[in-house]
N, C-alpha and C. Protein backbone atom coordinates (compact mmCIF):
# COMPACT_ATOMS: atom_id res chain seq x y z
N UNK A 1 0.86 -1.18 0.00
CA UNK A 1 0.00 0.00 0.00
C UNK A 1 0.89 1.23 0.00
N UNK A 2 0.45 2.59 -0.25
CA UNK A 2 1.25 3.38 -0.88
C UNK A 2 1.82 4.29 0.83
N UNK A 3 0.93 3.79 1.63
CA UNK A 3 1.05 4.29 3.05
C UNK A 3 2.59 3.81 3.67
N UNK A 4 1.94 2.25 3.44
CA UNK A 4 2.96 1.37 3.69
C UNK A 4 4.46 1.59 3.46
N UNK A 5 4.77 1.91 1.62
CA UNK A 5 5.59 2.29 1.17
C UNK A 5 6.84 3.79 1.37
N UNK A 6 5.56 4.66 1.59
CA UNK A 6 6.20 5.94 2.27
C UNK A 6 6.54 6.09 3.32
N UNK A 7 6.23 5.95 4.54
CA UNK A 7 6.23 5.83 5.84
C UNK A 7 6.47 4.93 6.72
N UNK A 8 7.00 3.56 6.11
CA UNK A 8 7.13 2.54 6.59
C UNK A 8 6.23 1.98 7.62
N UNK A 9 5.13 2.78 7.76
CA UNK A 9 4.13 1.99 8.91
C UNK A 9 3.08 1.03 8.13
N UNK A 10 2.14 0.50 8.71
CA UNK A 10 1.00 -0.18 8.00
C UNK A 10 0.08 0.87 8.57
N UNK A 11 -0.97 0.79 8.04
CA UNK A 11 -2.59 1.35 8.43
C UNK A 11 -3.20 0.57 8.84
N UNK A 12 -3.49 0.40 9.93
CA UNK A 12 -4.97 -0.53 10.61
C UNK A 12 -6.26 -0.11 10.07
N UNK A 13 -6.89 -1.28 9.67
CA UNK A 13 -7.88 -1.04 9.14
C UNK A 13 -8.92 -0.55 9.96
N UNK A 14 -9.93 0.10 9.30
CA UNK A 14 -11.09 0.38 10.33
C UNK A 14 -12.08 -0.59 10.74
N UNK A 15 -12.19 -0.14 12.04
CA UNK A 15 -12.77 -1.18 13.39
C UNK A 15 -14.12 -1.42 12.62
N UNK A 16 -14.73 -2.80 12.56
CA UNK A 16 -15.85 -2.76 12.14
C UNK A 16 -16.66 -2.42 12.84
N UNK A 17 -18.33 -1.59 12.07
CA UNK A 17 -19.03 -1.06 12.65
C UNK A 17 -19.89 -1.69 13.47
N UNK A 18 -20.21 -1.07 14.96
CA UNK A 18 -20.83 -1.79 15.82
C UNK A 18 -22.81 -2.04 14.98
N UNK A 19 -22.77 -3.14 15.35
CA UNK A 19 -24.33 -3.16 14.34
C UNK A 19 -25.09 -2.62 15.15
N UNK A 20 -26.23 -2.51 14.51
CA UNK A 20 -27.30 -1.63 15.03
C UNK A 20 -27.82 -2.23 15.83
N UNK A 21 -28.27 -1.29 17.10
CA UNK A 21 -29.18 -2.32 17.90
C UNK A 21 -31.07 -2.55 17.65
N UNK A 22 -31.30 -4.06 17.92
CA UNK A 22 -32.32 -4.89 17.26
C UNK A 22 -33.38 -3.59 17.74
N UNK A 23 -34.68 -3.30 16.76
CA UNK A 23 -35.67 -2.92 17.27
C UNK A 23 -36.13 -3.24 18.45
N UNK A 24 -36.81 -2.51 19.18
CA UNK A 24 -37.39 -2.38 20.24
C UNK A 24 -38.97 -2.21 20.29
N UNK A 25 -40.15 -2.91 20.77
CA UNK A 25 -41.41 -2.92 21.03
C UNK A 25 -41.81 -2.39 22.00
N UNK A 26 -42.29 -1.03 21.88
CA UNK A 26 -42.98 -0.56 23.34
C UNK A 26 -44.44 -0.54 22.92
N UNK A 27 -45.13 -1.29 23.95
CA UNK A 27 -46.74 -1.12 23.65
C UNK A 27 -47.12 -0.52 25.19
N UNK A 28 -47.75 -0.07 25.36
CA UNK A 28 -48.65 0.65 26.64
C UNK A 28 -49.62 -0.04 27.19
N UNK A 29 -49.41 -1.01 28.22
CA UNK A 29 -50.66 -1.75 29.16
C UNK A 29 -51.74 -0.73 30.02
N UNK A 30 -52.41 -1.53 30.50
CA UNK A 30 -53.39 -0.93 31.42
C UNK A 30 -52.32 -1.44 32.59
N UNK A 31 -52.82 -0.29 33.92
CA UNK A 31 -52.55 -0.84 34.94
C UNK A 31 -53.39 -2.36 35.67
N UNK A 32 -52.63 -2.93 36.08
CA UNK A 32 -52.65 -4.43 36.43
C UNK A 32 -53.79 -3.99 37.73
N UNK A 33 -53.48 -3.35 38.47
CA UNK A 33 -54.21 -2.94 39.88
C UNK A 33 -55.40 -2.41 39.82
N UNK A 34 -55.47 -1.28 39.03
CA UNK A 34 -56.95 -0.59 38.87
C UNK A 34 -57.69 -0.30 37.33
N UNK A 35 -56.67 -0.88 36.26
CA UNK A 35 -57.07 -1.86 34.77
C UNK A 35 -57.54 0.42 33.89
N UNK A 36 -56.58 0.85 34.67
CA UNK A 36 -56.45 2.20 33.72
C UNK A 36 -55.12 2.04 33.33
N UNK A 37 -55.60 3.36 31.85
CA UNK A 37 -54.35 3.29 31.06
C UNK A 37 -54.17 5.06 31.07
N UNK A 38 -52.61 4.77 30.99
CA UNK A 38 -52.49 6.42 30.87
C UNK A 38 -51.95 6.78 29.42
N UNK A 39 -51.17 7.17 29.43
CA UNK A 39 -50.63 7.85 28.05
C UNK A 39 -48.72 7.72 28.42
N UNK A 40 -47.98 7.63 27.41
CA UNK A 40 -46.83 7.84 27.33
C UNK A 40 -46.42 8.71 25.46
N UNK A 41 -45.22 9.25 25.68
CA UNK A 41 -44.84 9.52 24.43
C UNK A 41 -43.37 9.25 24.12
N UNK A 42 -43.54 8.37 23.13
CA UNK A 42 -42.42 8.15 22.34
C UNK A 42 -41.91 8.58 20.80
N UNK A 43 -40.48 8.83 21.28
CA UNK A 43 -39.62 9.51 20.48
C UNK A 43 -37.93 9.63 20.64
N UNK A 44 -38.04 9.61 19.54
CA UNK A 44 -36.28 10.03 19.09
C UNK A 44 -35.68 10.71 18.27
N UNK A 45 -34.82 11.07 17.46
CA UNK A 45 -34.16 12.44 16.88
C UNK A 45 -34.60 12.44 15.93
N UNK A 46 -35.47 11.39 15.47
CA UNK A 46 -35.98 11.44 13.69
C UNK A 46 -37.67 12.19 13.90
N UNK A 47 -38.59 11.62 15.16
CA UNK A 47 -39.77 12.27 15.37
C UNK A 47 -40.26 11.43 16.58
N UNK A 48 -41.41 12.18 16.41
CA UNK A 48 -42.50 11.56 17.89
C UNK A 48 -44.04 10.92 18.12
N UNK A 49 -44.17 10.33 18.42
CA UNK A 49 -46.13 10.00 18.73
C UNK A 49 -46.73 9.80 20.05
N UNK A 50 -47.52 10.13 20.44
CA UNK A 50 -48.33 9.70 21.33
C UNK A 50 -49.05 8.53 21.72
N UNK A 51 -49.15 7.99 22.58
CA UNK A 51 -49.44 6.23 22.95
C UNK A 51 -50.66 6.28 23.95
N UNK A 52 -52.18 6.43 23.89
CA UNK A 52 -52.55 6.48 24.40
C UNK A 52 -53.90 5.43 24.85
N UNK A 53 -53.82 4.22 24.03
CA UNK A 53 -54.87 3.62 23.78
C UNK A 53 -53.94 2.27 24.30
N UNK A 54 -55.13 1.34 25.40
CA UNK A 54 -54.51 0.14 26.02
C UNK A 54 -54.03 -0.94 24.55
N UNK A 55 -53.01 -1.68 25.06
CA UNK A 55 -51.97 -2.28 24.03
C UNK A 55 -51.93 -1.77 22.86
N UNK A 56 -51.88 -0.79 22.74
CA UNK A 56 -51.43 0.06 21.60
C UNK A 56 -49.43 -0.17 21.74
N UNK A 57 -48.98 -0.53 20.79
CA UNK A 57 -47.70 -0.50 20.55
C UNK A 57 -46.83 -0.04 18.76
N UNK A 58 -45.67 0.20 19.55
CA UNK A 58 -45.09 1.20 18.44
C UNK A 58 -43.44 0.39 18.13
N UNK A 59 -43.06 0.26 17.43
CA UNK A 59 -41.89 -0.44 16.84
C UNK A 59 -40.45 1.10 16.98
N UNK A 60 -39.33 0.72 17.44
CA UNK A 60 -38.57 1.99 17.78
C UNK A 60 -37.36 1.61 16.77
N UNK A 61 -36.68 2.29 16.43
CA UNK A 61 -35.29 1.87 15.48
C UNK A 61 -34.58 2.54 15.83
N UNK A 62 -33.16 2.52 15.02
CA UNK A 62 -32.48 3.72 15.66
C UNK A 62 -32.16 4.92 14.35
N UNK A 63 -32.46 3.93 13.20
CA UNK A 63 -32.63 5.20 12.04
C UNK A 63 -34.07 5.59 11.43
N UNK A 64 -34.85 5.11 12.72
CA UNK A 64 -35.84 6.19 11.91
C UNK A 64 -37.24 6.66 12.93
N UNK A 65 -37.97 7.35 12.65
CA UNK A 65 -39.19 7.60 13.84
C UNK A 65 -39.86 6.86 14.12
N UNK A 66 -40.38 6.69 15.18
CA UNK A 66 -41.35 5.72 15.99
C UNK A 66 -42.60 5.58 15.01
N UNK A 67 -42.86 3.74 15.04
CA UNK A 67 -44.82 3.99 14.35
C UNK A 67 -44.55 2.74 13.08
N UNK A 68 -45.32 2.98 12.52
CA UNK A 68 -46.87 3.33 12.93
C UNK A 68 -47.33 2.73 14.17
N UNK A 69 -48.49 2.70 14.60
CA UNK A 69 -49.03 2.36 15.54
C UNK A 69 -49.95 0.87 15.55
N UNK A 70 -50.09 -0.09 16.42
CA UNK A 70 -50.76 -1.15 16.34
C UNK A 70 -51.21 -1.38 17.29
N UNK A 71 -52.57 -1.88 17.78
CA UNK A 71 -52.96 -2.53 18.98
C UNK A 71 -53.00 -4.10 18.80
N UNK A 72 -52.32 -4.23 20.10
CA UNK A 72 -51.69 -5.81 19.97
C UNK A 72 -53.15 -6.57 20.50
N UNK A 73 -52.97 -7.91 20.15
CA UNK A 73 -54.19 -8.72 20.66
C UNK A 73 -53.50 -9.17 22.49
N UNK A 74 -54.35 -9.50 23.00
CA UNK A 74 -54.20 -9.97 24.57
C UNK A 74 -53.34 -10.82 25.02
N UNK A 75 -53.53 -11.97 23.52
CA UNK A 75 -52.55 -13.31 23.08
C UNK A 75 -50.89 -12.29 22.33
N UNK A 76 -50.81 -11.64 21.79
CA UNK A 76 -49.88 -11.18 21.58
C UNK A 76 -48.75 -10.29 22.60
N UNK A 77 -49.98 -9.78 23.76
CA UNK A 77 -48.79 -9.18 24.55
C UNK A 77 -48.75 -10.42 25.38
N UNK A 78 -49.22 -11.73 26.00
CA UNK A 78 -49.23 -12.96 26.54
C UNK A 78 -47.70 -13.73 25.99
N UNK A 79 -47.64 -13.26 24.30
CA UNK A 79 -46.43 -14.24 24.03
C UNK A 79 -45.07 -13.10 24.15
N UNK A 80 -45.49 -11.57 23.95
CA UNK A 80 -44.32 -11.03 23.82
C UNK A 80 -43.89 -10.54 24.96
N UNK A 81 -44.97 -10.36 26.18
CA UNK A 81 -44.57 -9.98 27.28
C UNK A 81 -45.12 -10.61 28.83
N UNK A 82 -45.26 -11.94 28.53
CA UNK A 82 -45.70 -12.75 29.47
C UNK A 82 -44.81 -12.62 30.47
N UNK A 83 -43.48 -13.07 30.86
CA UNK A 83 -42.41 -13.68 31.40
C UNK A 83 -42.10 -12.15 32.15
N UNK A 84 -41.95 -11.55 31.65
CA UNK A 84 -41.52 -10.23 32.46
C UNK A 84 -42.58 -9.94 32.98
N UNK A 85 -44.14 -9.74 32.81
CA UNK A 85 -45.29 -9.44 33.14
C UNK A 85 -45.44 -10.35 34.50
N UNK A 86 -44.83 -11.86 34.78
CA UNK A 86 -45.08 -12.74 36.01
C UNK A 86 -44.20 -12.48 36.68
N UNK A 87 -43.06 -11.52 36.23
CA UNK A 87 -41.81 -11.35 37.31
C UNK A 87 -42.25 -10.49 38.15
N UNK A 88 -43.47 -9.59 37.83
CA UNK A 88 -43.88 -8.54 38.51
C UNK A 88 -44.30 -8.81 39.96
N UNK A 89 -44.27 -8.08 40.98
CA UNK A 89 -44.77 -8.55 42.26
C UNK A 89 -46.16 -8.18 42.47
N UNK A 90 -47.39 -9.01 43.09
CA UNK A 90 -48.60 -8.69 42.95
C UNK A 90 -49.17 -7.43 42.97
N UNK A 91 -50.11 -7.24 42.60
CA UNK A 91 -50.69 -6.40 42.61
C UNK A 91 -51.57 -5.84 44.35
N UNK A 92 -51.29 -4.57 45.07
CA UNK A 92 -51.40 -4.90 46.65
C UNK A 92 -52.98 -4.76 46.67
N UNK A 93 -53.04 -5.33 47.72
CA UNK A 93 -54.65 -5.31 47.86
C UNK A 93 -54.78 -4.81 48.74
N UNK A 94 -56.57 -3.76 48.94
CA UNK A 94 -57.01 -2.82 49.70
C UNK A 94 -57.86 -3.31 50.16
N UNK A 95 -58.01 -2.82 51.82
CA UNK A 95 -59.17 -3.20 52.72
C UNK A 95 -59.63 -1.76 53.00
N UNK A 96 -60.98 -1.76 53.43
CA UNK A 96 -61.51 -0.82 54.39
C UNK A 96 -62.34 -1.53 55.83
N UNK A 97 -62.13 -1.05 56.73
CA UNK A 97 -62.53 -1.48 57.72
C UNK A 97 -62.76 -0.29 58.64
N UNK A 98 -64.31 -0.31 58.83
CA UNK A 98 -65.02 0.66 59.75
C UNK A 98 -65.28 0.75 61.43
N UNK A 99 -65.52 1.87 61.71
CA UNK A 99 -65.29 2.09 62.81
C UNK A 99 -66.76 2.66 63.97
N UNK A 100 -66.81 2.37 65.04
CA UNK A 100 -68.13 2.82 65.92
C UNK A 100 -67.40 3.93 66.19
N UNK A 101 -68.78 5.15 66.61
CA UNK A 101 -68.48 6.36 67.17
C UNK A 101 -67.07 6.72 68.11
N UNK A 102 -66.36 7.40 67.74
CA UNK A 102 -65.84 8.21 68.69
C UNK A 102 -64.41 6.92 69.66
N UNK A 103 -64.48 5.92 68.55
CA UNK A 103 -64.20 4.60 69.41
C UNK A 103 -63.71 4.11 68.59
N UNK A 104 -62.23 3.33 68.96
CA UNK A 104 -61.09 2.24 68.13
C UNK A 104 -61.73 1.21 68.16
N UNK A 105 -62.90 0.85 68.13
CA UNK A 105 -63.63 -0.44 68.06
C UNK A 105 -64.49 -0.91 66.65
N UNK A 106 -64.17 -1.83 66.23
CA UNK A 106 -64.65 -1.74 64.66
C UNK A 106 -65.79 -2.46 64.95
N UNK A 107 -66.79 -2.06 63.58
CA UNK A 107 -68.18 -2.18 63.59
C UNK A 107 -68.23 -3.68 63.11
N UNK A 108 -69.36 -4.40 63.68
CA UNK A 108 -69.55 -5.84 63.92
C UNK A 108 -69.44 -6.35 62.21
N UNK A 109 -69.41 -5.37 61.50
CA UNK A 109 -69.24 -5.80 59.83
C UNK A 109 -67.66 -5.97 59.33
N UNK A 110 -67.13 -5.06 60.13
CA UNK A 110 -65.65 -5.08 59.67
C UNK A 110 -65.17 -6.11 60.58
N UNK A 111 -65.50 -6.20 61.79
CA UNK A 111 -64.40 -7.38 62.10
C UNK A 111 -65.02 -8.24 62.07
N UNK A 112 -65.44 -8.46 61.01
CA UNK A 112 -65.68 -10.34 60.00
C UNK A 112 -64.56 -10.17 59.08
N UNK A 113 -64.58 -9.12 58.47
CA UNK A 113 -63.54 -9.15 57.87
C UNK A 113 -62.23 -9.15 57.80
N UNK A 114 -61.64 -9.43 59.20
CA UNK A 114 -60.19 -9.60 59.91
C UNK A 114 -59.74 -10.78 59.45
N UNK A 115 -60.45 -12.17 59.30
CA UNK A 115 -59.97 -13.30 58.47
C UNK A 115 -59.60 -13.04 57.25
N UNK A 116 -60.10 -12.28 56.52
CA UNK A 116 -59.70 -11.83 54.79
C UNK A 116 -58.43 -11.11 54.84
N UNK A 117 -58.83 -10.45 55.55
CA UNK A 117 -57.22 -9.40 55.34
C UNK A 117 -56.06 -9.98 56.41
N UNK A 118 -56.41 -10.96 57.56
CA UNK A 118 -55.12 -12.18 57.08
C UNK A 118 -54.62 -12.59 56.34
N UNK A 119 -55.59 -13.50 55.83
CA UNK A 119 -55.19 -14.68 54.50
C UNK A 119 -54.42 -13.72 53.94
N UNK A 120 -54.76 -12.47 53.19
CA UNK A 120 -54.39 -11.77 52.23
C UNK A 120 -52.72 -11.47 52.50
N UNK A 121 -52.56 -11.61 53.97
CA UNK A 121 -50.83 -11.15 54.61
C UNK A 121 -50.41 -12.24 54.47
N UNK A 122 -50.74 -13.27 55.22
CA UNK A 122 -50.02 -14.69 55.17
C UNK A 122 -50.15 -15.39 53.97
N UNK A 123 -51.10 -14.88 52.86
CA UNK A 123 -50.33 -15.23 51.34
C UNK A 123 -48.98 -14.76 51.03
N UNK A 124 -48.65 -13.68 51.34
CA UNK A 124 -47.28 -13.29 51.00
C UNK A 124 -45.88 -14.10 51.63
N UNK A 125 -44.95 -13.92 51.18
CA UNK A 125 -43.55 -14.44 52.13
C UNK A 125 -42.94 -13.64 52.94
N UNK A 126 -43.39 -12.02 52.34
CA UNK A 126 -42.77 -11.06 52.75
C UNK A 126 -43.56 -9.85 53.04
N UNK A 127 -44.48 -10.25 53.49
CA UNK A 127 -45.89 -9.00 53.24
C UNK A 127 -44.91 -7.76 54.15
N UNK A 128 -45.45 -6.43 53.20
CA UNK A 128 -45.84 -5.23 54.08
C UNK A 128 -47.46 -4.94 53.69
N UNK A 129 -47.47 -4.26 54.87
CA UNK A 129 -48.83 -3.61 55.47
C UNK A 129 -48.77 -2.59 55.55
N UNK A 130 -49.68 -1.41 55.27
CA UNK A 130 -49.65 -0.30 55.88
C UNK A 130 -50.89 -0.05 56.78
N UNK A 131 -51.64 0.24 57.27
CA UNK A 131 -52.37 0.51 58.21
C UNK A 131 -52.90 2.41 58.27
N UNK A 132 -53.37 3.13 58.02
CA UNK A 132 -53.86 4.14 58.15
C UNK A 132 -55.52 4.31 58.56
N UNK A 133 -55.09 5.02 59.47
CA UNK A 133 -56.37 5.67 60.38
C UNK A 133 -57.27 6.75 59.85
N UNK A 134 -58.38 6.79 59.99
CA UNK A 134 -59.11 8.55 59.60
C UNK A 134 -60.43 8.56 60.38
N UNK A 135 -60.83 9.49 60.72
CA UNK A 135 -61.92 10.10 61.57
C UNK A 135 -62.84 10.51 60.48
N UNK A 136 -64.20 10.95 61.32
CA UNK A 136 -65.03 12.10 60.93
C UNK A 136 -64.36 13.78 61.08
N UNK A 137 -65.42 14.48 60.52
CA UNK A 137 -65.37 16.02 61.27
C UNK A 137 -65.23 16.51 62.56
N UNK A 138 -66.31 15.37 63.60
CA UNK A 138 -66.80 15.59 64.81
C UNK A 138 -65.74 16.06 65.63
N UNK A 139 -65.49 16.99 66.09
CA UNK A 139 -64.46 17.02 67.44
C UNK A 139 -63.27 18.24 66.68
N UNK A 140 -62.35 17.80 67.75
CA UNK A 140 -60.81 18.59 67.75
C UNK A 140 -60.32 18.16 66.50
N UNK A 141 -59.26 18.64 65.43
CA UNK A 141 -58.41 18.04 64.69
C UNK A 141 -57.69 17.21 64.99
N UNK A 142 -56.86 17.56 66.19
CA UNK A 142 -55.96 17.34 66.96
C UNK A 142 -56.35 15.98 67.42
N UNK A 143 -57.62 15.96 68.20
CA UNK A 143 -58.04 14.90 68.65
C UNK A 143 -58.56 13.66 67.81
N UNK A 144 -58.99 14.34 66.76
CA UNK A 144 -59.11 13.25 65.44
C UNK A 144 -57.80 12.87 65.02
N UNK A 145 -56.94 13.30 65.06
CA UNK A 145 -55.09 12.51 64.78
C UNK A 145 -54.97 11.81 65.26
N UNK A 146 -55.44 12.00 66.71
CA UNK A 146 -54.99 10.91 68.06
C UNK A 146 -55.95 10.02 67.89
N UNK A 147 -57.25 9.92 67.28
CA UNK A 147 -58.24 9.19 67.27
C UNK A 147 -57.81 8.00 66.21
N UNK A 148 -57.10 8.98 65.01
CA UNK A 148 -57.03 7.98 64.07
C UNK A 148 -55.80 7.21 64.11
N UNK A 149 -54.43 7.29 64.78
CA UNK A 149 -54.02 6.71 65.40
C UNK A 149 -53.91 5.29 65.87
N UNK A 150 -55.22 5.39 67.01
CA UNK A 150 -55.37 4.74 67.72
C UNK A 150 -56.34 3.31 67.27
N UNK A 151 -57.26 3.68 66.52
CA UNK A 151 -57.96 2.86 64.99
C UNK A 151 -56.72 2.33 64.51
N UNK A 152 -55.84 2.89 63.96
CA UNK A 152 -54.49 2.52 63.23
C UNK A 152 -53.81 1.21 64.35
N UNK A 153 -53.40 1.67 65.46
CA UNK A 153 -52.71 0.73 66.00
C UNK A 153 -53.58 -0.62 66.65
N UNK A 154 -55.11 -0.46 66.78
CA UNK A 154 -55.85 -1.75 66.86
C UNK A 154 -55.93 -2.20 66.23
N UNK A 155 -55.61 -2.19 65.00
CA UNK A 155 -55.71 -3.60 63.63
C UNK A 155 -54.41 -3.67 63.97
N UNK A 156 -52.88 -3.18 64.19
CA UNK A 156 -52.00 -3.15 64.03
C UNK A 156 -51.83 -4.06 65.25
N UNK A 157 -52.18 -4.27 66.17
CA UNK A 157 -52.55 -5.45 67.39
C UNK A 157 -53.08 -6.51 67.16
N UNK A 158 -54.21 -6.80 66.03
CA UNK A 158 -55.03 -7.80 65.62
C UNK A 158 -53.48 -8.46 64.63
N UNK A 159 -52.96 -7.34 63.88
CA UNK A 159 -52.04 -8.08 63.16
C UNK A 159 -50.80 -8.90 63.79
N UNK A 160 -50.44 -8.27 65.08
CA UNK A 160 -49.10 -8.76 65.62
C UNK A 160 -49.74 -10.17 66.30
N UNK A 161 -50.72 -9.96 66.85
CA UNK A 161 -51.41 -11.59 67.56
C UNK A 161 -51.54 -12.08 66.64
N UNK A 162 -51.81 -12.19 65.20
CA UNK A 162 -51.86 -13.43 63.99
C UNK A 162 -50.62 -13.67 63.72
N UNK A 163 -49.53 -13.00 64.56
CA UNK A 163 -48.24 -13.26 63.89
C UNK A 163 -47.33 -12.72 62.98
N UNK A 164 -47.78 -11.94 62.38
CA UNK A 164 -47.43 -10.53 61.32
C UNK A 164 -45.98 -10.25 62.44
N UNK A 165 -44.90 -10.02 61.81
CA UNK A 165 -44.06 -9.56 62.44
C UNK A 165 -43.89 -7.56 62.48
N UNK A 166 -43.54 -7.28 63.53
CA UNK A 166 -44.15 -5.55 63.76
C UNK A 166 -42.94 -5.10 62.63
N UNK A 167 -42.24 -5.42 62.19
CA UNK A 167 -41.02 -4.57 61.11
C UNK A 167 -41.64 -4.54 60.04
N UNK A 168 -43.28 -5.51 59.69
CA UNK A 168 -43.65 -5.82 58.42
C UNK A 168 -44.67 -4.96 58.07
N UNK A 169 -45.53 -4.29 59.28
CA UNK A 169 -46.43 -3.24 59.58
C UNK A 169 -46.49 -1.27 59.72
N UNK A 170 -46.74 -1.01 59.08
CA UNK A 170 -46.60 0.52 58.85
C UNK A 170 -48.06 1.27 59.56
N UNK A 171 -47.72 1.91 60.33
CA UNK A 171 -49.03 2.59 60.80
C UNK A 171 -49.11 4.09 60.90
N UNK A 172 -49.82 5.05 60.41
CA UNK A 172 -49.87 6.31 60.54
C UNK A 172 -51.12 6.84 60.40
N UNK A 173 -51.52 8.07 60.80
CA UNK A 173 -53.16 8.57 61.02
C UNK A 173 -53.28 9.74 60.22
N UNK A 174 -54.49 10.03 59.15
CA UNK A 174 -54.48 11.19 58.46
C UNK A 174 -55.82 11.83 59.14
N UNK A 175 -55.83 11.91 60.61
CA UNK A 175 -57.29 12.26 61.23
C UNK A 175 -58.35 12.38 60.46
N UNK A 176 -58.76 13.37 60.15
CA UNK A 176 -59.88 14.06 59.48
C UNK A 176 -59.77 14.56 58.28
N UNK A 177 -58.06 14.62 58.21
CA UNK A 177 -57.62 15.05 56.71
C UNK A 177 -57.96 14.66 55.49
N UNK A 178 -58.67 13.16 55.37
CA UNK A 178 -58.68 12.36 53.95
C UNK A 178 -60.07 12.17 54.04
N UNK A 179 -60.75 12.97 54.03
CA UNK A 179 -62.24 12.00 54.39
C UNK A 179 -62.16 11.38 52.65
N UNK A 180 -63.08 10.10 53.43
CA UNK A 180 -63.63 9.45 52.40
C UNK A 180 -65.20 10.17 51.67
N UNK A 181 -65.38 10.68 52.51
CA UNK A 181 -67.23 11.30 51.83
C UNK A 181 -66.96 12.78 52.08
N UNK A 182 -66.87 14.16 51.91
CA UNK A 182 -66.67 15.08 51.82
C UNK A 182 -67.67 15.89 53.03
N UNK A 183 -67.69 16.16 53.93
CA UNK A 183 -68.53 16.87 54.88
C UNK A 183 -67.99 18.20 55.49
N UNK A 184 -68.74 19.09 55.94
CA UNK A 184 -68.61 20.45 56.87
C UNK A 184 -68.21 19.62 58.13
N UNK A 185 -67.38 20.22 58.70
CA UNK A 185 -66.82 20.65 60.15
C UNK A 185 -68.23 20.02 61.34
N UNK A 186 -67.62 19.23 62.23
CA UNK A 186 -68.63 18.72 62.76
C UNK A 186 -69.78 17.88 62.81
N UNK A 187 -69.67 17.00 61.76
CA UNK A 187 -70.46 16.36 60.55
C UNK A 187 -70.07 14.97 60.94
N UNK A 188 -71.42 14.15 61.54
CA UNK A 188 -70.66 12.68 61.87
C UNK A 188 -71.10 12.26 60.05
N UNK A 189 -70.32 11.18 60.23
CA UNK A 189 -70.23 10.09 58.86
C UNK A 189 -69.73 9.16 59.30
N UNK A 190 -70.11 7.93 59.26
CA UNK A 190 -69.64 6.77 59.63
C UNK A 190 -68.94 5.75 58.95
N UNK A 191 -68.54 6.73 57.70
CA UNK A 191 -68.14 5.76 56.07
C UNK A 191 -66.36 6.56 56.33
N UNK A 192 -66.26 7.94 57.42
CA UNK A 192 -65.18 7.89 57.57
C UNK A 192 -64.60 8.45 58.62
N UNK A 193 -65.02 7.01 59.11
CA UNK A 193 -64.47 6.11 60.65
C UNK A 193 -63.99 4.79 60.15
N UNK A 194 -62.52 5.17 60.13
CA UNK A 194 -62.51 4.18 59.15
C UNK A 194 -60.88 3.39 59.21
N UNK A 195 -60.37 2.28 58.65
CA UNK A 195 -58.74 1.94 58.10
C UNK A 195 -58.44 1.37 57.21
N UNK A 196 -58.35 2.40 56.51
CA UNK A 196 -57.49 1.75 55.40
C UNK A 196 -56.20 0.68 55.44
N UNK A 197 -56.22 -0.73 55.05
CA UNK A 197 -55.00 -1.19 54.38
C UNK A 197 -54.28 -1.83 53.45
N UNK A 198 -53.27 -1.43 53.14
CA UNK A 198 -52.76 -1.80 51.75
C UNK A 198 -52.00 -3.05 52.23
N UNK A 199 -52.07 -4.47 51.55
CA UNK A 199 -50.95 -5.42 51.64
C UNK A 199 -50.14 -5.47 50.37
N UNK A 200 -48.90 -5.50 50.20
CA UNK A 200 -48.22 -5.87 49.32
C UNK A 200 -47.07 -6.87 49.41
């Protein structure tokens, strides 16, 4: 080579090019938990689209814009995204459990339901819990914190006697702050006397 010849060096040839990386499939699920879909947008330096319709999916490259657009069948995201879809950790499940006046004592309806929202912990290997408290209007703020609290830490007692270990349990009180039904100041409601909990 004429490089070769003049300069006595050789030329290394050039490094072959790294290949392109394989397309990529992004389609947009519903949420698994409450089966809504939101929106995402995808894009890259060539252009962009919007993704807003459940299994709607879009093919990505690296030389060229996202699209067209396709909605996949149920069986199609089953074969293309099964395996990662079961790696997922469940979906947590919600209790409500109500409360008598003015009192950490739950109403003869909710604690039937203390066997369910066992099972639901001791399905797990590793359950967390959260536990949250809430009041009515009726009373002090202050005293509705402490009220809800105290709702909070009696399931949080029902849980440690089934065995629930206390590191696995989260408890905190949003008094009067979260109502569940919307009321004026002073306003009994009995829909929020109440505890929420999440297992996951």
């Amino acid at each position: 080579m004429l490089a070769a010849a003049c300069g006595g060096k050789r030329v290394a040839p050039a490094p072959p090019a790294s290949p392109a990386p394989p397309p990529a499939v992004i389609a947009l699920l519903p949420d698994p938990e409450t089966d809504v879909t939101g929106k995402i947008r995808v894009s890259n330096e060539f252009g962009g689209l919007m993704v807003e319709t459940p299994r709607a999916a879009t093919t990505v490259t690296a030389h060229a814009a996202p699209g067209p657009l396709k909605t996949m069948t149920a069986e199609e995201v089953t074969q293309m995204f099964g395996a990662a879809l079961a790696a997922l950790p469940p979906a947590p499940q919600h209790f409500t459990l109500y409360f008598k006046f003015d009192a950490d004592a739950l109403t003869d309806e909710s604690s039937g339901k203390i066997p369910e929202v066992l099972a639901a912990v001791k399905r797990l290997a590793v359950p967390e819990v959260v536990v949250i408290g809430h009041t009515d209007t009726m009373g002090d703020r202050r005293a509705n914190y402490a009220l809800g609290m105290k709702r909070a830490k009696a399931v949080q007692s029902v849980l440690l006697a089934a065995g629930i270990g206390p590191e696995l349990i989260q408890v905190a009180s949003h008094g009067e702050a979260d109502l569940l039904i919307k009321t004026r100041d002073n306003t009994p409601e009995p829909r929020n006397r109440r505890v929420e909990i999440s297992v996951r």
